[in-house]
C-alpha atoms as a PDB file:
ATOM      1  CA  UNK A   1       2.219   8.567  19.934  1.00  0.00           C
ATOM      2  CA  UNK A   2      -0.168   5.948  20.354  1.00  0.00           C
ATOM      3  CA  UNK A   3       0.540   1.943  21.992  1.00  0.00           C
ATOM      4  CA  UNK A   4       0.528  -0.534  19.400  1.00  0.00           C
ATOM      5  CA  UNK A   5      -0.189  -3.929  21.350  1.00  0.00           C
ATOM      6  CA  UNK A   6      -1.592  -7.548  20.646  1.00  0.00           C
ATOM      7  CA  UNK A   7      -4.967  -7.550  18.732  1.00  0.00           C
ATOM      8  CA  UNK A   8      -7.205 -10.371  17.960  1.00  0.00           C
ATOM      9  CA  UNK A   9      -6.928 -11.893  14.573  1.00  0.00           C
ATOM     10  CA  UNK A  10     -10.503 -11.031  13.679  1.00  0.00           C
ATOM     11  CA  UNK A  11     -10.611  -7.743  15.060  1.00  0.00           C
ATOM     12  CA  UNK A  12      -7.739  -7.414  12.451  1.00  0.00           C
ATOM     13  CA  UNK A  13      -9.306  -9.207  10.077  1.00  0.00           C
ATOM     14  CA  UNK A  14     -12.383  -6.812  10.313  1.00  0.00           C
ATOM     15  CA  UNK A  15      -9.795  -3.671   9.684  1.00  0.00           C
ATOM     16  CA  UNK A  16      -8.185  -5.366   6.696  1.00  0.00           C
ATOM     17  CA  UNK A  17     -11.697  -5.974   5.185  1.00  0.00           C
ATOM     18  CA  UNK A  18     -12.674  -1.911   5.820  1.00  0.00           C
ATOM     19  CA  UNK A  19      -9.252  -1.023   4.078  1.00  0.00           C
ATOM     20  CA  UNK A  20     -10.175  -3.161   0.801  1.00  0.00           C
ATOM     21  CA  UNK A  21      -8.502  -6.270   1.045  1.00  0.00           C
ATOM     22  CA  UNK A  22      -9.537  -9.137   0.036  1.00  0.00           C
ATOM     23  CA  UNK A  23      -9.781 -12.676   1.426  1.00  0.00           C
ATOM     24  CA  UNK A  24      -8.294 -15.113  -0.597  1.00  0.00           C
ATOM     25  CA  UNK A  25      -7.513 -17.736   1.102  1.00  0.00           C
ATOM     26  CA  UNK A  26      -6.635 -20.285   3.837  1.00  0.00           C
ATOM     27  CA  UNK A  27      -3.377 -22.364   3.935  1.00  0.00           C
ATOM     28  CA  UNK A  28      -3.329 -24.151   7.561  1.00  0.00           C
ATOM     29  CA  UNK A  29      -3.639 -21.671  10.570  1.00  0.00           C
ATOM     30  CA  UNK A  30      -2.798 -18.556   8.066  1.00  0.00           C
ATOM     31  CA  UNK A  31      -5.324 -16.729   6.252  1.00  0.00           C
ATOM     32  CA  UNK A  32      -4.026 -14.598   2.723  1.00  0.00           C
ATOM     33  CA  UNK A  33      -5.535 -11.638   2.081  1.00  0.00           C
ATOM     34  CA  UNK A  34      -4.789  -9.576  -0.818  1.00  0.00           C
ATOM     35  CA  UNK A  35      -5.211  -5.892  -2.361  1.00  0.00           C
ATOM     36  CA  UNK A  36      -4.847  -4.170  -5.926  1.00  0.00           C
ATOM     37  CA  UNK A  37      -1.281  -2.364  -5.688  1.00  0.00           C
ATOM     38  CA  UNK A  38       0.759  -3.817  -2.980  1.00  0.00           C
ATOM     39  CA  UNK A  39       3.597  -5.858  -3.593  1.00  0.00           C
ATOM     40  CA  UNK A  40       2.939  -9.087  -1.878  1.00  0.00           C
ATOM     41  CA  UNK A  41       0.071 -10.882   0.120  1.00  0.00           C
ATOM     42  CA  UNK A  42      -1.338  -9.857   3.529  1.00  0.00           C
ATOM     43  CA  UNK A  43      -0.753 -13.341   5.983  1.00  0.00           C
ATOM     44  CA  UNK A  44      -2.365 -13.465   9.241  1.00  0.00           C
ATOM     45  CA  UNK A  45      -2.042 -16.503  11.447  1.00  0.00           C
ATOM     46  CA  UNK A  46      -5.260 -17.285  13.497  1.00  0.00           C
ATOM     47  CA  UNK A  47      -3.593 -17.029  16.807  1.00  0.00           C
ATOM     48  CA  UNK A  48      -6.232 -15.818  19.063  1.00  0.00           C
ATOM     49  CA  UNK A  49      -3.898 -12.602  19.947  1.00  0.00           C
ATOM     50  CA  UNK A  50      -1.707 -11.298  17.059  1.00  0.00           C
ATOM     51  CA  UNK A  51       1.518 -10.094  18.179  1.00  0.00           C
ATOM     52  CA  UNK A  52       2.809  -6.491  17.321  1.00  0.00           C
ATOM     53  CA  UNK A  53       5.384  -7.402  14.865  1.00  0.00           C
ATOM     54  CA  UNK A  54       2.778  -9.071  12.667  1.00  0.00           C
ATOM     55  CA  UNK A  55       0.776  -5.895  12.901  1.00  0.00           C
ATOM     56  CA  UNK A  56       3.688  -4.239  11.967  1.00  0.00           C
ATOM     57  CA  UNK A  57       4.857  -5.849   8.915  1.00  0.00           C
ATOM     58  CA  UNK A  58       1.426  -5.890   7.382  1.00  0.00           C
ATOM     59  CA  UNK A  59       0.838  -2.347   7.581  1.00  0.00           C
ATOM     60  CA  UNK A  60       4.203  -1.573   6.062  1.00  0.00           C
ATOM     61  CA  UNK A  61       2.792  -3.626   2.943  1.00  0.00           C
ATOM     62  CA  UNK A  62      -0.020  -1.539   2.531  1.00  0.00           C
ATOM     63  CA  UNK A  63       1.719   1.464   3.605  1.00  0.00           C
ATOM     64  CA  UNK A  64      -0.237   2.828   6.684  1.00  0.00           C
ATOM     65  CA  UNK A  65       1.457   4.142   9.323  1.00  0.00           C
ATOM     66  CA  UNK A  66       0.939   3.074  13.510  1.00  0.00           C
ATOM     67  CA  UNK A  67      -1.005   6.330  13.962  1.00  0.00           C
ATOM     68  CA  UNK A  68      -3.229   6.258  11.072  1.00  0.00           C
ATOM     69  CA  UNK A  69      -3.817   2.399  12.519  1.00  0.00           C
ATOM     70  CA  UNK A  70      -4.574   3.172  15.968  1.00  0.00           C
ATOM     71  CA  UNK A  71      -6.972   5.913  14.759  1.00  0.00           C
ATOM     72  CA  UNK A  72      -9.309   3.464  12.975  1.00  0.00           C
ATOM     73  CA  UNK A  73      -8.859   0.498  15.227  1.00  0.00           C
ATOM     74  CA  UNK A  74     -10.732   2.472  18.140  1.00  0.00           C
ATOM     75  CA  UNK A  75     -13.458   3.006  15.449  1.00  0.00           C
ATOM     76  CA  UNK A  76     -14.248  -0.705  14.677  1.00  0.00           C
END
């Protein structure tokens, strides 16, 4: 089982965009992306290190789990 730690918003950003989400758009310091079939928008604050739990809950909205995560994160 793989370590899930801090990861910078755009490196983030960058694996939300290869999964199909969508930027729509900016409210503050939070950016909203969104996807066809999931429940509710994807919000990312544009803190230079996002921490864990943000990670976290986003995935569980588009229903990926850690290892499937870490997997392609190593790749981008």
């Amino acid at each position: 089982m793989g370590i899930l730690g801090s990861i910078h918003w755009k490196k983030f950003e960058k694996y939300l965009l290869s999964r199909g989400c969508r930027f729509k758009r900016e409210k503050g310091d939070h950016r909203i992306y969104w996807k066809d079939g999931i429940k509710r928008p994807l919000v990312i604050p544009r803190e230079r290190n996002l921490p864990q739990f943000i990670i976290m809950n986003n995935l569980r909205v588009l229903g990926i789990d850690k290892e499937e995560f870490l997997k392609e994160i190593e790749r981008l």
